[in-house]
N, C-alpha and C. Protein backbone atom coordinates (compact mmCIF):
# COMPACT_ATOMS: atom_id res chain seq x y z
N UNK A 1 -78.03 -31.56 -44.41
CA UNK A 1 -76.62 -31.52 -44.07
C UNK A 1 -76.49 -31.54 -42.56
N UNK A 2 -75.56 -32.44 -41.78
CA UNK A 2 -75.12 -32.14 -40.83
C UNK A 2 -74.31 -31.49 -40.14
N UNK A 3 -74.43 -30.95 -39.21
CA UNK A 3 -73.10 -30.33 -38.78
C UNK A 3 -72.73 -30.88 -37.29
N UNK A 4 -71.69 -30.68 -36.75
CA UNK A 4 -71.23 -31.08 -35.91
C UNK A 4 -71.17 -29.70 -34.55
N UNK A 5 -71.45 -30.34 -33.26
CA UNK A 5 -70.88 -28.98 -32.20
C UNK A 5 -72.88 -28.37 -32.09
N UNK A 6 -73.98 -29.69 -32.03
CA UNK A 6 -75.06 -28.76 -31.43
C UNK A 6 -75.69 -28.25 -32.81
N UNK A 7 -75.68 -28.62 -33.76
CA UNK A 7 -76.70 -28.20 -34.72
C UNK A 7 -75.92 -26.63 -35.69
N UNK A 8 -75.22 -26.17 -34.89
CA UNK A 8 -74.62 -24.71 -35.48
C UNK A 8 -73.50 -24.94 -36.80
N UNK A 9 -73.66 -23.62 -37.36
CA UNK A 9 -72.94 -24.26 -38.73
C UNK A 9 -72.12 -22.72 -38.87
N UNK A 10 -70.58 -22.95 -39.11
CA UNK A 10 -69.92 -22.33 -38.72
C UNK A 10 -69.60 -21.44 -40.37
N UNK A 11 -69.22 -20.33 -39.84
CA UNK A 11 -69.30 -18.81 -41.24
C UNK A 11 -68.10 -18.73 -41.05
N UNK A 12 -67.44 -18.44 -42.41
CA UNK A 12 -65.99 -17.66 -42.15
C UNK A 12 -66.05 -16.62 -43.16
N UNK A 13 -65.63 -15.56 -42.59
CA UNK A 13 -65.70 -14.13 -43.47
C UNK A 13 -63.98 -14.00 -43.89
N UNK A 14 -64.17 -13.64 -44.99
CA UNK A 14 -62.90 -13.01 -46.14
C UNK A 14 -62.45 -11.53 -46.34
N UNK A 15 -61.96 -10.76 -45.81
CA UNK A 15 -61.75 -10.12 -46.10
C UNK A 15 -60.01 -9.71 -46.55
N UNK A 16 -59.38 -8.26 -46.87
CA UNK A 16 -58.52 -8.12 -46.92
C UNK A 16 -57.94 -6.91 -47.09
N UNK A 17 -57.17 -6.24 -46.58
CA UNK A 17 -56.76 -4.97 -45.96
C UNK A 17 -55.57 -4.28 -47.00
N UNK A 18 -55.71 -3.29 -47.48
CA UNK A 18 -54.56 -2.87 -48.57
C UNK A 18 -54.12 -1.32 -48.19
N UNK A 19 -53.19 -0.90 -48.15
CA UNK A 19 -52.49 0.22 -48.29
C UNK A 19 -51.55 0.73 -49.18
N UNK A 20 -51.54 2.09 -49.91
CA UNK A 20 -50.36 2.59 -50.48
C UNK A 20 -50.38 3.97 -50.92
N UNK A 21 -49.48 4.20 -51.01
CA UNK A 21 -49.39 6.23 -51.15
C UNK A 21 -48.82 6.58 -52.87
N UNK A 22 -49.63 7.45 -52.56
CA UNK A 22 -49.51 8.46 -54.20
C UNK A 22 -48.90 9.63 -53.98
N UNK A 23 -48.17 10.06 -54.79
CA UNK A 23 -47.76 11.38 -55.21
C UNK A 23 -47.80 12.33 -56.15
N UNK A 24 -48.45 13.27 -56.12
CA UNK A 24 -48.32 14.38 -57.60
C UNK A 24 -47.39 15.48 -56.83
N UNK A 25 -47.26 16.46 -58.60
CA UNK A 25 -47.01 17.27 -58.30
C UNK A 25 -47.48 19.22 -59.20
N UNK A 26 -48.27 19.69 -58.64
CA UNK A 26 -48.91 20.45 -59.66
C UNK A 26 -48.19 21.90 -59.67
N UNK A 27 -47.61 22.27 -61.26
CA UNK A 27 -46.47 23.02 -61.60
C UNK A 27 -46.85 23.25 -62.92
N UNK A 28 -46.74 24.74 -63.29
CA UNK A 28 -46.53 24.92 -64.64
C UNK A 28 -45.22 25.69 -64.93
N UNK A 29 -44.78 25.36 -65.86
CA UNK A 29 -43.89 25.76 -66.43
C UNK A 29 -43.43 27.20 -67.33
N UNK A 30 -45.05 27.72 -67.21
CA UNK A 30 -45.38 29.09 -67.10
C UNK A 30 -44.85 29.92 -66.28
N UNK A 31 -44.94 29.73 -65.12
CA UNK A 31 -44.97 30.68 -63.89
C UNK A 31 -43.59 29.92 -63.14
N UNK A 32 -43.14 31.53 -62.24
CA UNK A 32 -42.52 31.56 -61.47
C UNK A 32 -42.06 30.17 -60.79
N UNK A 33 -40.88 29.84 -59.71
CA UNK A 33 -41.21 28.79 -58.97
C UNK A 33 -42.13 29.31 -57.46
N UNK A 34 -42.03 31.14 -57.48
CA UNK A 34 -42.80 31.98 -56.45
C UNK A 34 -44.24 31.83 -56.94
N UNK A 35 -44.59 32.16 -57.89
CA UNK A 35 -45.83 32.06 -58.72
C UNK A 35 -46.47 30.44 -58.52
N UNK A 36 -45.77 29.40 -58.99
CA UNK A 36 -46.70 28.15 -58.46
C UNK A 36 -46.44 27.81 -56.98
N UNK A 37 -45.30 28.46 -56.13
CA UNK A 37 -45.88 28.23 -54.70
C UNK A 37 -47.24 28.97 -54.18
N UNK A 38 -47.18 30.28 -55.00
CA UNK A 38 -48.20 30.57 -54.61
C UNK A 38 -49.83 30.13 -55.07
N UNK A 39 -49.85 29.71 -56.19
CA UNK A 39 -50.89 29.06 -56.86
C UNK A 39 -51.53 27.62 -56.44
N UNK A 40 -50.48 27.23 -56.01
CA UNK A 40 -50.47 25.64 -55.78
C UNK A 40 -50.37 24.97 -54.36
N UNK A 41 -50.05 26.15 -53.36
CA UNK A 41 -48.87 25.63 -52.34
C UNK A 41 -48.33 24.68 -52.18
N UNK A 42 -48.13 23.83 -51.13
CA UNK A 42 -47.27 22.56 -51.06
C UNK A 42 -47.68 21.91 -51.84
N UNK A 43 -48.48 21.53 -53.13
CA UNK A 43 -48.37 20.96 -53.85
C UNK A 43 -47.57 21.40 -55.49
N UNK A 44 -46.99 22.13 -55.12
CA UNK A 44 -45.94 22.69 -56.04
C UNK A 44 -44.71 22.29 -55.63
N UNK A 45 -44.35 21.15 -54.91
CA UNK A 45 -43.07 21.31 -54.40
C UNK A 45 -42.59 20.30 -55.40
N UNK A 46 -41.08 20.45 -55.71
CA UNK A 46 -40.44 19.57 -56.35
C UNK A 46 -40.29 18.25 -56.27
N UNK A 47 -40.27 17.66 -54.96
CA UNK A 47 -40.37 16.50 -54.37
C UNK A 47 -41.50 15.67 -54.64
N UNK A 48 -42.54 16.64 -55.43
CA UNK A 48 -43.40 15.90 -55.12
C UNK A 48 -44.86 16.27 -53.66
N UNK A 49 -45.65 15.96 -53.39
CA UNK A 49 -46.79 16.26 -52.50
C UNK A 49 -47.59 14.37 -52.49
N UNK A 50 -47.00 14.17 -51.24
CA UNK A 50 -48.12 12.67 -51.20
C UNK A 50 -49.32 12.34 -50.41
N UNK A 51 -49.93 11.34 -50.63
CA UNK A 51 -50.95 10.70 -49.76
C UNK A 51 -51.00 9.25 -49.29
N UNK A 52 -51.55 8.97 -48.32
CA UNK A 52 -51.42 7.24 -47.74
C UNK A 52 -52.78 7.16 -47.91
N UNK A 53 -53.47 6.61 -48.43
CA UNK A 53 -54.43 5.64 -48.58
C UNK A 53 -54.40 4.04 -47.77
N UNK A 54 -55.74 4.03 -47.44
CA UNK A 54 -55.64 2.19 -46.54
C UNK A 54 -57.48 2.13 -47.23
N UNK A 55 -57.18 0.72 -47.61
CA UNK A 55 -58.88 0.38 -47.75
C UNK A 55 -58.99 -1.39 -47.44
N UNK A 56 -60.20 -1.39 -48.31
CA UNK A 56 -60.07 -3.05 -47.46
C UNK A 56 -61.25 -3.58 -48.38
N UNK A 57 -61.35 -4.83 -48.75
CA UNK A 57 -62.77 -5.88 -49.28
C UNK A 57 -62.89 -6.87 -48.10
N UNK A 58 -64.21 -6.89 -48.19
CA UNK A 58 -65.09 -8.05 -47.89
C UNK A 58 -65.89 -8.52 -48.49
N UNK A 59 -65.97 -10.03 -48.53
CA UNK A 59 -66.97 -10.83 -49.39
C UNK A 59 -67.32 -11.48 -48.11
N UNK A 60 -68.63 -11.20 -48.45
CA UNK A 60 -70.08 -12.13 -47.60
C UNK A 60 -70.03 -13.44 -48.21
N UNK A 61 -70.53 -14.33 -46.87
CA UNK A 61 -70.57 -16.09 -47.53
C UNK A 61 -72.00 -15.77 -48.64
């Protein structure tokens, strides 16, 4: 095979970059709403408790 540009033969890498956020919320219905702040802390909140996640693929030629 030839290539052009000096003998060199040119690579292109693939990759691709992703982000997105989750939320729980950990509560029983047992206890207090004092009782799962205290059990749970901020993840007892009504709203919800989230996270951002970012990751990424690459495929090699």
């Amino acid at each position: 095979m030839s290539t052009a540009g000096g003998g060199r033969r040119r690579q292109a890498q693939v990759s691709r970059r992703i982000s997105f956020s989750a939320s729980h919320r950990l509560y029983s219905k047992f206890l207090s709403d004092e009782e799962n702040l205290k059990l749970f802390g901020k993840c007892s909140n009504p709203n919800g408790h989230g996270h951002n996640y970012k990751g990424g693929d690459y495929a090699a030629p």
